[in-house]
Protein backbone atom coordinates (compact mmCIF):
# COMPACT_ATOMS: atom_id res chain seq x y z
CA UNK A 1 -20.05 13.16 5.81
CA UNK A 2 -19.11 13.67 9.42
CA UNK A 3 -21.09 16.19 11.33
CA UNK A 4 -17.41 17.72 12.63
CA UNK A 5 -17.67 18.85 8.77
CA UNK A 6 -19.12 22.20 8.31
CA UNK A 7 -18.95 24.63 4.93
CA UNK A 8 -15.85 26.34 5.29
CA UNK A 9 -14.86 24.87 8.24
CA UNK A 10 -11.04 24.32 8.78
CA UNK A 11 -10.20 20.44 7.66
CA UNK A 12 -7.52 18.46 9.29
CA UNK A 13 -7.17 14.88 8.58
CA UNK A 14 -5.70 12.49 10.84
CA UNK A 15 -4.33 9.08 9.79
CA UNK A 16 -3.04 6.83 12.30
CA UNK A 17 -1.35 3.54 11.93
CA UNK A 18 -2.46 1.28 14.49
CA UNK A 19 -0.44 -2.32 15.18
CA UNK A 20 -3.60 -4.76 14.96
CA UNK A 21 -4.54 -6.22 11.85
CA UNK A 22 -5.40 -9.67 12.57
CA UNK A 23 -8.84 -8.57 14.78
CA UNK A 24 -11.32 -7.06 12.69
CA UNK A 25 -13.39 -6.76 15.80
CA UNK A 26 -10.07 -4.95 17.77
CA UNK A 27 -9.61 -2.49 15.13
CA UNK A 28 -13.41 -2.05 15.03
CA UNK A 29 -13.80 -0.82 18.56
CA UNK A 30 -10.93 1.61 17.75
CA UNK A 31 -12.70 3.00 15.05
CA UNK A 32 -16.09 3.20 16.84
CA UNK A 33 -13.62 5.14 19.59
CA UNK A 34 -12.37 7.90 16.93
CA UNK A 35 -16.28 7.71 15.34
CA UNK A 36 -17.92 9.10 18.77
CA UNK A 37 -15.25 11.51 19.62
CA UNK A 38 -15.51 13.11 16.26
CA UNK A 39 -19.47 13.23 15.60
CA UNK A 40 -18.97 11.26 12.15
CA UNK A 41 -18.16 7.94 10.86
CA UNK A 42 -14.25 7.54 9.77
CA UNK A 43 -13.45 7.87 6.30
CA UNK A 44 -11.57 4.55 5.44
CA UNK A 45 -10.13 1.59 6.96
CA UNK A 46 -7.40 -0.66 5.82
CA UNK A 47 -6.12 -3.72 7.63
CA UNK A 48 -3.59 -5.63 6.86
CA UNK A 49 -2.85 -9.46 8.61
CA UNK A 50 0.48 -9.99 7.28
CA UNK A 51 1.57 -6.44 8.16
CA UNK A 52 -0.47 -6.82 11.56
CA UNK A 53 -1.42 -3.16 10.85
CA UNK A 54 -4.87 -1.08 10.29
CA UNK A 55 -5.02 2.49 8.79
CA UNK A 56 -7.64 4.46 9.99
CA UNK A 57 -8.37 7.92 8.24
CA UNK A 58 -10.49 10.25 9.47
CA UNK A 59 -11.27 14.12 9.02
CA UNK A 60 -12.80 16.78 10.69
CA UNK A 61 -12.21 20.57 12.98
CA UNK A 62 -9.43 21.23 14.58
CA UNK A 63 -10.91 20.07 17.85
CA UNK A 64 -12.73 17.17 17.13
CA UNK A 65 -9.99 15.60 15.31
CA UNK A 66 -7.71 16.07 18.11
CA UNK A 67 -10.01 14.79 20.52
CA UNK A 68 -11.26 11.80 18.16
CA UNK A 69 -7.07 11.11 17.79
CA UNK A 70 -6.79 11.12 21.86
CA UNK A 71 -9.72 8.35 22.22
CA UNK A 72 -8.30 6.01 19.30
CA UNK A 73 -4.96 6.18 20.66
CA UNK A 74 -7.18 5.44 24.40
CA UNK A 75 -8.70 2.57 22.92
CA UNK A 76 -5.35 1.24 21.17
CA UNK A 77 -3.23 1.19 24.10
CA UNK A 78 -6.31 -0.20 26.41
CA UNK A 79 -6.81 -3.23 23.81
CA UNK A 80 -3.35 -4.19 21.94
CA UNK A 81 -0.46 -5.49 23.56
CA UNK A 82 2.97 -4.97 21.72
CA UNK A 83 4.56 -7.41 23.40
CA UNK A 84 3.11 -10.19 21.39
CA UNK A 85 2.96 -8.44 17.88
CA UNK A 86 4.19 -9.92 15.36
CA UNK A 87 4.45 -8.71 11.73
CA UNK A 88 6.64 -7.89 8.87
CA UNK A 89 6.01 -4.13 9.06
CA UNK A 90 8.20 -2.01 11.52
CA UNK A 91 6.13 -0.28 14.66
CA UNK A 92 7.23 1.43 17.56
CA UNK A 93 4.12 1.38 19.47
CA UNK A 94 0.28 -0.47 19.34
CA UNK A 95 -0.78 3.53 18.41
CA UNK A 96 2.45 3.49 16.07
CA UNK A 97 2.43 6.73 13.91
CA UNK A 98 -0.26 9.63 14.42
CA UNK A 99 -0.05 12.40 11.09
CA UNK A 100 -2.16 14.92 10.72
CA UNK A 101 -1.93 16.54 7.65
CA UNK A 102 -3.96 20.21 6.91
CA UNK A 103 -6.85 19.77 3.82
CA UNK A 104 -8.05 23.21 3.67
CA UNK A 105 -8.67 26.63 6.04
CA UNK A 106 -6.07 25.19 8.26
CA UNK A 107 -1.90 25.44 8.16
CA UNK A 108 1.25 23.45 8.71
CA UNK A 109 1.64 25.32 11.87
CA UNK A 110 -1.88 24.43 13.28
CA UNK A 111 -0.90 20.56 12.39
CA UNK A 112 2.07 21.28 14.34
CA UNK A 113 0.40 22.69 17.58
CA UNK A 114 -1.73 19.86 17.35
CA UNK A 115 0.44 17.13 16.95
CA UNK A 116 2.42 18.48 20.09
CA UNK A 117 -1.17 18.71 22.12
CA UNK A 118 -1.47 15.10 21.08
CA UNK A 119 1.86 13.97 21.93
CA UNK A 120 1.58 15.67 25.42
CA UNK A 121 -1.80 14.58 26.32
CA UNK A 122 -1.05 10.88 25.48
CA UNK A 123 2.01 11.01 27.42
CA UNK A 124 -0.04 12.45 30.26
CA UNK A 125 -3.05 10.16 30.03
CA UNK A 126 -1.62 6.86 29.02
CA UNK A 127 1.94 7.07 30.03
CA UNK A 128 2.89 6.09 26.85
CA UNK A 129 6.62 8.01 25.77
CA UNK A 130 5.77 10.06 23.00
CA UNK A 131 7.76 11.32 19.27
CA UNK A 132 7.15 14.51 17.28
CA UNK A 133 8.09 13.85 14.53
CA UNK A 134 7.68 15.58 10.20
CA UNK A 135 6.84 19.37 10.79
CA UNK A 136 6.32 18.56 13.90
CA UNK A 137 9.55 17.34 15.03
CA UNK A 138 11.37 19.34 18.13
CA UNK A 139 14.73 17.79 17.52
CA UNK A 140 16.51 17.34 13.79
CA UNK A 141 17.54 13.70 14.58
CA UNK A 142 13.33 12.54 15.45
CA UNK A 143 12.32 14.50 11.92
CA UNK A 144 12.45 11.16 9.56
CA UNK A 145 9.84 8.50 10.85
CA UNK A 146 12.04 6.27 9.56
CA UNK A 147 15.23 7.08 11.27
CA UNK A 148 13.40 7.61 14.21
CA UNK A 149 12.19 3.86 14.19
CA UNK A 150 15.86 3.02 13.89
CA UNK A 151 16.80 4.74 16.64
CA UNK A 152 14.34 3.28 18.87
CA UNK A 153 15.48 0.12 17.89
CA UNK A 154 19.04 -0.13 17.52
CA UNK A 155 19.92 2.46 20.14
CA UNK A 156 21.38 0.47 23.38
CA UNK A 157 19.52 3.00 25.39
CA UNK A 158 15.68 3.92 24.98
CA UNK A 159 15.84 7.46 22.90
CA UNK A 160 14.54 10.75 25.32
CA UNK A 161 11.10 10.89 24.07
CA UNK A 162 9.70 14.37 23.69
CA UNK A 163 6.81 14.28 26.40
CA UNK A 164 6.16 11.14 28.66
CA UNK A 165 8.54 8.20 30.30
CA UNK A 166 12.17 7.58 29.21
CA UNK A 167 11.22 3.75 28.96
CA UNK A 168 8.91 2.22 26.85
CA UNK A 169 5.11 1.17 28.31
CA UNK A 170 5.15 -2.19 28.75
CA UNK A 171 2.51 -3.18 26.47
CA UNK A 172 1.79 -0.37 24.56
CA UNK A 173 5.33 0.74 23.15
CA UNK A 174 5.63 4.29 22.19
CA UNK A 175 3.73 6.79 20.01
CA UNK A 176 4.85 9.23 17.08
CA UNK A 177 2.69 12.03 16.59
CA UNK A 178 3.36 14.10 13.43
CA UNK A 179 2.43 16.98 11.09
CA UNK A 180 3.02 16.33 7.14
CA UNK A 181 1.58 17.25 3.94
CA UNK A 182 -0.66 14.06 2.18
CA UNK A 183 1.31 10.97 1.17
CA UNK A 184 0.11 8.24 -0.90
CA UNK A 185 0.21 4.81 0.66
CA UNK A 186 0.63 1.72 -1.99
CA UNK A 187 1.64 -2.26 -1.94
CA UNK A 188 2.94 -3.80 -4.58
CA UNK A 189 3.28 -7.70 -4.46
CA UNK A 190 5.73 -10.03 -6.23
CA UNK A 191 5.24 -12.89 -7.77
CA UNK A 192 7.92 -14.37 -5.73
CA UNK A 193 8.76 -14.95 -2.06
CA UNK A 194 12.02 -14.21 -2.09
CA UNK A 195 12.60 -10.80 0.22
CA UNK A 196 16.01 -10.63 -1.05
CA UNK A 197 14.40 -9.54 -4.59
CA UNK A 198 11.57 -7.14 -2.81
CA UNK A 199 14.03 -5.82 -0.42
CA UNK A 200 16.50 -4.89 -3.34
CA UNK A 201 13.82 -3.17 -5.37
CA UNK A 202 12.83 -0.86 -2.84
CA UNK A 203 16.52 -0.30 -2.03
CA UNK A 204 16.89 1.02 -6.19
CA UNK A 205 13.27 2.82 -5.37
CA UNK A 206 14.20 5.26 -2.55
CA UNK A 207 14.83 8.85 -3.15
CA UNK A 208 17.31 8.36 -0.21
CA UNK A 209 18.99 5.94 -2.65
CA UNK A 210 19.02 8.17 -5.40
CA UNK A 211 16.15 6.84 -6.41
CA UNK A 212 12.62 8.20 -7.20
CA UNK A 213 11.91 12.01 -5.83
CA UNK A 214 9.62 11.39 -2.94
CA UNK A 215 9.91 7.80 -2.50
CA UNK A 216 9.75 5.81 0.24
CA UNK A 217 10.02 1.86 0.50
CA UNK A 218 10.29 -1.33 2.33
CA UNK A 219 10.46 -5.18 0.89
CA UNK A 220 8.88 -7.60 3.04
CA UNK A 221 7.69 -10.91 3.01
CA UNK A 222 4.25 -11.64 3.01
CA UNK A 223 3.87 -15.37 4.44
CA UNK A 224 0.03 -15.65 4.48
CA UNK A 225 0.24 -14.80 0.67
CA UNK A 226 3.54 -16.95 0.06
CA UNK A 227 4.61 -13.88 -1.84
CA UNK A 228 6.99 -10.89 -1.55
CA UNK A 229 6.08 -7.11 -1.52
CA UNK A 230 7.53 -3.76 -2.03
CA UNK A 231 5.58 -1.48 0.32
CA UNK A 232 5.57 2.20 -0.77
CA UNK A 233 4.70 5.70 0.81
CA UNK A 234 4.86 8.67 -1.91
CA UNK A 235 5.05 12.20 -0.33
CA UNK A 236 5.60 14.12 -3.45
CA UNK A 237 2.68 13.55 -6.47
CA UNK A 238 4.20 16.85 -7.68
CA UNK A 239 7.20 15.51 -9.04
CA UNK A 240 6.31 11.29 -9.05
CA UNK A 241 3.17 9.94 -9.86
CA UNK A 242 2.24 6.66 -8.36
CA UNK A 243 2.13 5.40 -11.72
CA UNK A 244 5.58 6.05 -12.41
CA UNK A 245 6.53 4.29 -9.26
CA UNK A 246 4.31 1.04 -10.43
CA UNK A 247 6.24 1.07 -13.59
CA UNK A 248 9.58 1.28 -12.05
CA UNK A 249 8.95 -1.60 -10.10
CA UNK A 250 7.23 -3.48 -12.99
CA UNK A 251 11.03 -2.77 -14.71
CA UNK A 252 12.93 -3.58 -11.81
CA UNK A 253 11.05 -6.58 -11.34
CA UNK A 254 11.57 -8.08 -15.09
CA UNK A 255 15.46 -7.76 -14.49
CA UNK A 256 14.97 -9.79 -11.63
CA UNK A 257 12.93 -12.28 -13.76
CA UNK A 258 9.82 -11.87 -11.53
CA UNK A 259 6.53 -10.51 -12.60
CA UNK A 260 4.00 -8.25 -10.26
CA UNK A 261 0.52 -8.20 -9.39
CA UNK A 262 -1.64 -4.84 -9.16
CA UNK A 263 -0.99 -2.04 -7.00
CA UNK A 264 -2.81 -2.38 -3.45
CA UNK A 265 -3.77 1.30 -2.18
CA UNK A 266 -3.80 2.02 1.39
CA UNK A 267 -6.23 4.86 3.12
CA UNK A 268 -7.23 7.20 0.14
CA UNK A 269 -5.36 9.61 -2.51
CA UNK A 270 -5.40 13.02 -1.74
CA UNK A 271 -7.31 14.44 -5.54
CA UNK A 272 -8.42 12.25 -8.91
CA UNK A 273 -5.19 13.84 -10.64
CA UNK A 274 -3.27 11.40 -8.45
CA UNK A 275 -4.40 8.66 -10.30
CA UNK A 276 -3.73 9.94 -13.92
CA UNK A 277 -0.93 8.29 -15.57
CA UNK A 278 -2.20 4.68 -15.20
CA UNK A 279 -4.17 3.33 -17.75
CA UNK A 280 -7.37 2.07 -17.75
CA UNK A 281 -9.17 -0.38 -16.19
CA UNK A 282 -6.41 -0.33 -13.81
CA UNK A 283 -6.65 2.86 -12.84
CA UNK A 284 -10.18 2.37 -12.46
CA UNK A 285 -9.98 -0.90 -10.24
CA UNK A 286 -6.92 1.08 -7.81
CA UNK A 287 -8.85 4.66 -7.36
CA UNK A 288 -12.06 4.50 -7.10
CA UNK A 289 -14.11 7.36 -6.00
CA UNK A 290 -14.70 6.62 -2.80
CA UNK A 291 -10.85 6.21 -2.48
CA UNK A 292 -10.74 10.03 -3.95
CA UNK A 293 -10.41 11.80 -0.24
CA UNK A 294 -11.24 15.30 -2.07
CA UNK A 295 -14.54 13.24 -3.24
CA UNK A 296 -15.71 11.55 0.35
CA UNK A 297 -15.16 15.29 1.70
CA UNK A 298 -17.27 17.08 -1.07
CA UNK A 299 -13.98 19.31 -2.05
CA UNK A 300 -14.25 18.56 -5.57
């Protein structure tokens, strides 16, 4: 357990999406970056080559959290270069998306400050432009990650960013820094490499769509795998399990005539109850405890 962990203390975790996952040894240093800052190892890694992404999770005070976020995003913009990325997932930045999400003794509103502290600090020290955006968000139209990321990139004109340059850094992009509750992070491949059929799934997925209540999801192609994949984030266990996701694609899959492969989970589930509803040994192969974040932080 980190040593930024104390009983009682006030828990934030931090989660941030960084655009490297081809380097093992890249995304290493990053996490030995976070890992001295915050006085503890990180919780979880995930990278991803296809994606060219790595999910980092981490947890800790208040203060060590925000300054173990400052020297990953440091490290990130001193070691990746965005203008040679490439990868099927859609980034803004080399230090792409920043959440910090409260766990316990600690608010949406202290996420919030923090997030902002973040965003300003990063602006100031790396002259990277930086987002606020979930909770965090100062302006309506930079609330959805998503239609931020659109923005960015269709706009003719760069978007005003909320602290830093009105132009992108040349190698290190831009940054969103946000505050949100947890989210569960899941891949689902297809037994198929056609993105037309992974692309349409996720289309009937989306709560946007009028799909699934808290739903979130991308089809991409996954060329190292010769396969396609619907890539999910769920921010609402409350009303949809991730097992009633899995089946809905399972379903949407057979009317396209193209089976699935098991679920991939990315960073860690919030509590065990977010993995009831799949049967077992799957459930037991996708959640393990040491994917149980509740678990790794002896809160259960």
């Amino acid at each position: 357990m980190p040593s930024s962990l104390g009983p009682l203390a006030p828990l934030i975790e931090c989660v941030p999406n960084f655009s490297e996952g081809r380097r093992p040894a890249a995304v290493a240093a990053i996490a030995r970056a976070i890992e001295q800052a915050l006085g503890g190892p990180v919780l979880d890694q995930h990278l991803d080559p296809d994606h060219h992404r790595s999910v980092i999770t981490f947890a800790g005070r208040p203060e060590a959290v925000e300054a173990a976020a400052l020297a990953g995003i440091a490290e990130a913009v001193a070691r990746l270069d965005l203008s040679t990325h490439r990868g099927v997932h859609p980034r803004i930045g080399v230090a792409d998306v920043v959440p910090f999400v409260p766990v316990r003794g600690a608010t949406m509103a202290d996420c919030v400050a923090l997030a902002r502290r973040v965003a300003a600090r990063v602006a100031t020290d790396c002259g990277v432009p930086a987002f606020c955006y979930g909770e965090a968000a100062r302006h309506d139209a930079y609330r959805d990650l998503a239609a931020l990321r659109r923005a960015i990139r269709a706009s003719p004109a760069f978007p005003a960013p909320d602290y830093g340059p009105t132009r992108p850094h040349p190698t290190a992009g831009a940054v969103a820094v946000g505050a949100r509750d947890y989210l569960i992070a899941f891949n689902v491949a297809l037994e198929t490499d056609a993105l037309e059929v992974a692309q349409a799934i996720a289309r009937e997925l989306r709560a946007a769509n009028g799909g699934l209540p808290g739903v979130k999801a991308l089809g991409l192609r996954l060329a190292s795998r010769r396969a396609a994949q619907v890539s999910v984030n769920l921010t609402d266990t409350r009303q949809t399990r991730p097992a009633d996701v899995f089946r809905a694609i399972v379903a949407a899959a057979q009317r396209h005539g193209v089976a699935v492969g098991d679920p991939e989970l990315v960073g860690l589930i919030p509590t065990a109850d977010a993995a009831l509803g799949f049967d077992e040994p799957l459930r037991s192969r996708l959640f393990p405890d040491e994917k149980n974040l509740a678990r790794r932080l002896c809160l259960e």
